[in-house]
Structure formats: structure tokens, C-alpha cells
Protein backbone atom coordinates (compact mmCIF):
# COMPACT_ATOMS: atom_id res chain seq x y z
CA UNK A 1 5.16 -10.60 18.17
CA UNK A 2 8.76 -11.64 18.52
CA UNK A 3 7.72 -15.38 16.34
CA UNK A 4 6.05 -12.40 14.11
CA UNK A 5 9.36 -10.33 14.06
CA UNK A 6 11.37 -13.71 13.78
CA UNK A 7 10.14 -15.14 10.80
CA UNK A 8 9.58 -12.08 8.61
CA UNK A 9 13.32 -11.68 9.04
CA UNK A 10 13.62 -15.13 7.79
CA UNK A 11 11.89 -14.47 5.05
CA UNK A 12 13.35 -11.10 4.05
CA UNK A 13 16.98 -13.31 3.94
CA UNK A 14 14.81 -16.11 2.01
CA UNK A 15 13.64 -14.00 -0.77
CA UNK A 16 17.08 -12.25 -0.84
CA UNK A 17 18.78 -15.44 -1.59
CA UNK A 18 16.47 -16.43 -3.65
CA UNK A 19 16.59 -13.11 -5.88
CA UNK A 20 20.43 -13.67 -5.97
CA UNK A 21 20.07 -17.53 -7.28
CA UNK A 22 17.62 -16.14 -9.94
CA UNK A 23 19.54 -13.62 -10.95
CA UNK A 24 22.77 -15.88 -11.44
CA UNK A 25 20.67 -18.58 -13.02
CA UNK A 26 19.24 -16.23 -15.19
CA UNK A 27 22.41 -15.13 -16.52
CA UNK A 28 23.85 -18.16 -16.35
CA UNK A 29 21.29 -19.51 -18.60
CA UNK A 30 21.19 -16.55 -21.08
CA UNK A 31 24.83 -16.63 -21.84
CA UNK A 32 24.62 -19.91 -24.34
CA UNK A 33 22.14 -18.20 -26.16
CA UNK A 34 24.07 -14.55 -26.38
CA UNK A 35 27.23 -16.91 -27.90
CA UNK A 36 25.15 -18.78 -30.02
CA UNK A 37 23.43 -15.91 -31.45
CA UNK A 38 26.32 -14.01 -32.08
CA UNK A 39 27.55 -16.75 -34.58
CA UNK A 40 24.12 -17.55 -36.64
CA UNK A 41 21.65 -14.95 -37.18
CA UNK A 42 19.36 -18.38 -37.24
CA UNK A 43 19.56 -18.60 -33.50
CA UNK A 44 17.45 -15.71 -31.59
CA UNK A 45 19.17 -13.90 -28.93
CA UNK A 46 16.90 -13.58 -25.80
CA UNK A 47 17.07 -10.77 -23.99
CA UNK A 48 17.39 -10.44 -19.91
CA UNK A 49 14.39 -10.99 -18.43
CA UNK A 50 15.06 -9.00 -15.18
CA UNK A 51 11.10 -8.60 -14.14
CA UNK A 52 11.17 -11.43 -12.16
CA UNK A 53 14.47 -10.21 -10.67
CA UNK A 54 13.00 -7.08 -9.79
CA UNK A 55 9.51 -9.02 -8.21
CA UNK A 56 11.81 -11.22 -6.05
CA UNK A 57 13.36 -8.79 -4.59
CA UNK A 58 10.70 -6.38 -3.81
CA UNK A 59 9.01 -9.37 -2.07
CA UNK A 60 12.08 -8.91 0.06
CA UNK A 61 11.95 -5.50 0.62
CA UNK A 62 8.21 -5.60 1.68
CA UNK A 63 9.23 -8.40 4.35
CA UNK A 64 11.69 -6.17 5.38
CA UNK A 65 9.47 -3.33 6.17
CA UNK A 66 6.51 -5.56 7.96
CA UNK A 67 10.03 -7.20 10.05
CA UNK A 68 11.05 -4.17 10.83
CA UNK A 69 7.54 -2.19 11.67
CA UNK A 70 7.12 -5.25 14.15
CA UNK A 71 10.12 -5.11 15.61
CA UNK A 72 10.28 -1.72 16.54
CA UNK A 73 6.09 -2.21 17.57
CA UNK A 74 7.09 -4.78 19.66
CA UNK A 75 10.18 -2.54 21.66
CA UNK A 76 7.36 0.37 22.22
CA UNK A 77 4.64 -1.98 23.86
CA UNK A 78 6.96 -2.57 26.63
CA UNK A 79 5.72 -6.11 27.35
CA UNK A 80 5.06 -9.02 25.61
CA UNK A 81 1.55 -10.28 23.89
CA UNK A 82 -0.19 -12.94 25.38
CA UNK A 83 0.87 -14.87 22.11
CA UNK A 84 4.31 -14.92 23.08
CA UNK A 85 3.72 -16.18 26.57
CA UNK A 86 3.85 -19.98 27.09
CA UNK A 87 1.99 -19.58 30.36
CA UNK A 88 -1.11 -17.28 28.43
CA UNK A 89 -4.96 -18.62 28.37
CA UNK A 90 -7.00 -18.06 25.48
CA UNK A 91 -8.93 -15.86 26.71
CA UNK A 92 -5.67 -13.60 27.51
CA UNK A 93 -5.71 -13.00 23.65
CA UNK A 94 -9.08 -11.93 23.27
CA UNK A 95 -10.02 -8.94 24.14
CA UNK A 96 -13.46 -6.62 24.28
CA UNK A 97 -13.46 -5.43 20.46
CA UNK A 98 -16.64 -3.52 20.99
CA UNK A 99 -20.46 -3.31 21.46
CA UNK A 100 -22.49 -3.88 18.30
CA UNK A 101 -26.09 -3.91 17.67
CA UNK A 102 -27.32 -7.47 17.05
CA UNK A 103 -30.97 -6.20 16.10
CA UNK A 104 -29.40 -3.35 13.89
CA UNK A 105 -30.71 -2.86 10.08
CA UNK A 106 -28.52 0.00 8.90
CA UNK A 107 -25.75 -2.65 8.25
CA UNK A 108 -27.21 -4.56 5.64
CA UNK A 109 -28.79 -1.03 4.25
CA UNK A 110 -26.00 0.18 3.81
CA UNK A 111 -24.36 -2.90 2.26
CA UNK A 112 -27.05 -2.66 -0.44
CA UNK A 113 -26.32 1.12 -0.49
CA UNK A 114 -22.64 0.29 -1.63
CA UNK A 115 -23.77 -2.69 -3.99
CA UNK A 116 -25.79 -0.18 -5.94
CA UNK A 117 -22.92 2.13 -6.37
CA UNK A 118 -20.82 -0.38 -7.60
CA UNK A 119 -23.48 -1.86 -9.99
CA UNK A 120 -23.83 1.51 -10.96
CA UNK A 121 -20.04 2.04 -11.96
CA UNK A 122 -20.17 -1.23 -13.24
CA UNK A 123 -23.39 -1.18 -15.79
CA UNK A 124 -24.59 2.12 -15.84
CA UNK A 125 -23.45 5.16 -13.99
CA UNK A 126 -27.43 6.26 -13.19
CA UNK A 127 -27.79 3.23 -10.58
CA UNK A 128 -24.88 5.31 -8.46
CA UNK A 129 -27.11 8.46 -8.19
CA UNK A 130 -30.18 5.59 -6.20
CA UNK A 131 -27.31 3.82 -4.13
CA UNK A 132 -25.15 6.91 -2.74
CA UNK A 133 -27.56 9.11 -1.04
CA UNK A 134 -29.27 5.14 0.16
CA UNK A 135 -25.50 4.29 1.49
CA UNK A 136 -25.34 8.01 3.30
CA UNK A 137 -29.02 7.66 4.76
CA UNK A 138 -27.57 4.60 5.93
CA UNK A 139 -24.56 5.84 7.79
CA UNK A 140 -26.29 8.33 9.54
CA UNK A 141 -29.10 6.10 10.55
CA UNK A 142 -26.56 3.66 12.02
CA UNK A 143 -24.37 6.80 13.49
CA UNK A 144 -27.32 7.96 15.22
CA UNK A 145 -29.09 4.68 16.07
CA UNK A 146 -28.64 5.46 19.92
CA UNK A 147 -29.83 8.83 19.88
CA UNK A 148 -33.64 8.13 19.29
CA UNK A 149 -36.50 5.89 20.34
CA UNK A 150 -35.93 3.35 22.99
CA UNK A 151 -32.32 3.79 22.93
CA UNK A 152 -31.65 6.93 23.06
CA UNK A 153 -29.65 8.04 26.01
């Protein structure tokens, strides 16, 4: 997490710069035209374009909050991530994510489920009242798929 921590701080400084360059440039660039205009009504003035201004430098701020979000995530763990470790194995990295059902069919049920309710906002709003109550059979099959048959416990 520190390499994480690292380089979005590098990059919040990056787009900084980079928002003050384009914002120089910009005027820089604008002010032949402003004189020029003001002499011949031939000659259109452009105006300021600051939207790009504005994107650049939100890119920054959003690298700013992920830096600092990691930083402080990385001061509450305590220790550091495998990742961080020259010593660390793969397998340090990889941890138990969870048991999951390989023979389950509620997945893909509910995956057509959810396609039907977007065809159904997409085409026609009546194919949403055949996929919702399919997608909530669904996730109450797979919720309770452990409570009944040979699995139950």
C-alpha cells in the first residue's frame, strides 16, 4: 500500500502541474486573439475555454482523495501487506475469499432475471414485470440454497 500511497501522490502533483501549464498556455494562447479582435471586428474573439481547466484539476483532486484514503488505510492496518514485503510468497497475497457453489444454478437465473429487466427498460417496460419477480425468486433460491435437500444443515 505504501507504492499505492506513493504514486497517487505523484500523480495528484502531476495533474496539478499539469492544470497550471494548461491554464497558462491557455491564456497565453488566447491573448493574440483578444488583441486582434479588439482591432477588426473581422477577427473572432474566442472565449476562455476553462472546461478543460476545471477537468484537469479535478483529476487532481480525485488522486488526492484515493492518496490520502490509502494513506491513512495503510497507518490503521498496523502492518504492512504482503505486497509491500520483498520477502512475501504469492500465496501470502491470496487469501480465502469464500466458499461458492460450483454446481449452483441460481447464478445464471438470476443473471437472466436482471437481463430481462434491463431489456425491459430498454424496449418495453412489460418485459420488467417477467424479469423482477424471476431475479427475486432467484435471490432467495440462492440465499436459501443450504437450507434444503441434501445440503441443508
Amino acid at each position: 500500500m505504501r507504492v499505492n500511497a506513493n504514486l497517487f501522490w505523484i500523480l495528484t502533483a502531476f495533474f496539478w502541474l499539469a492544470d497550471a501549464i494548461y491554464i497558462v498556455w491557455m491564456l497565453l494562447a488566447n491573448q493574440d486573439y483578444v488583441g486582434a479582435g479588439a482591432q477588426s471586428a473581422l477577427v473572432p474573439v474566442r472565449p476562455v475555454e476553462w472546461v478543460g481547466a476545471v477537468g484537469i484539476g479535478l483529476a487532481g483532486v480525485l488522486s488526492l482523495l484515493i492518496a490520502f484514503y490509502v494513506t491513512i488505510s495503510r497507518r490503521a492496518q498496523g502492518g504492512e501487506l504482503p505486497e509491500d514485503r520483498l520477502d512475501a510468497e504469492i500465496d501470502d497475497g491470496d487469501p480465502e475469499v469464500g466458499y461458492f457453489s460450483p454446481w449452483s444454478w441460481w447464478p445464471m437465473v438470476l443473471a437472466l432475471g436482471a437481463a430481462l429487466v434491463f431489456l425491459g427498460i430498454a424496449v418495453g417496460i412489460w418485459i420488467c414485470f417477467i424479469g423482477a419477480p424471476l431475479a427475486f425468486i432467484a435471490i432467495i433460491g440462492w440465499y436459501y440454497e443450504y437450507y434444503r435437500n441434501n445440503f441443508a444443515r
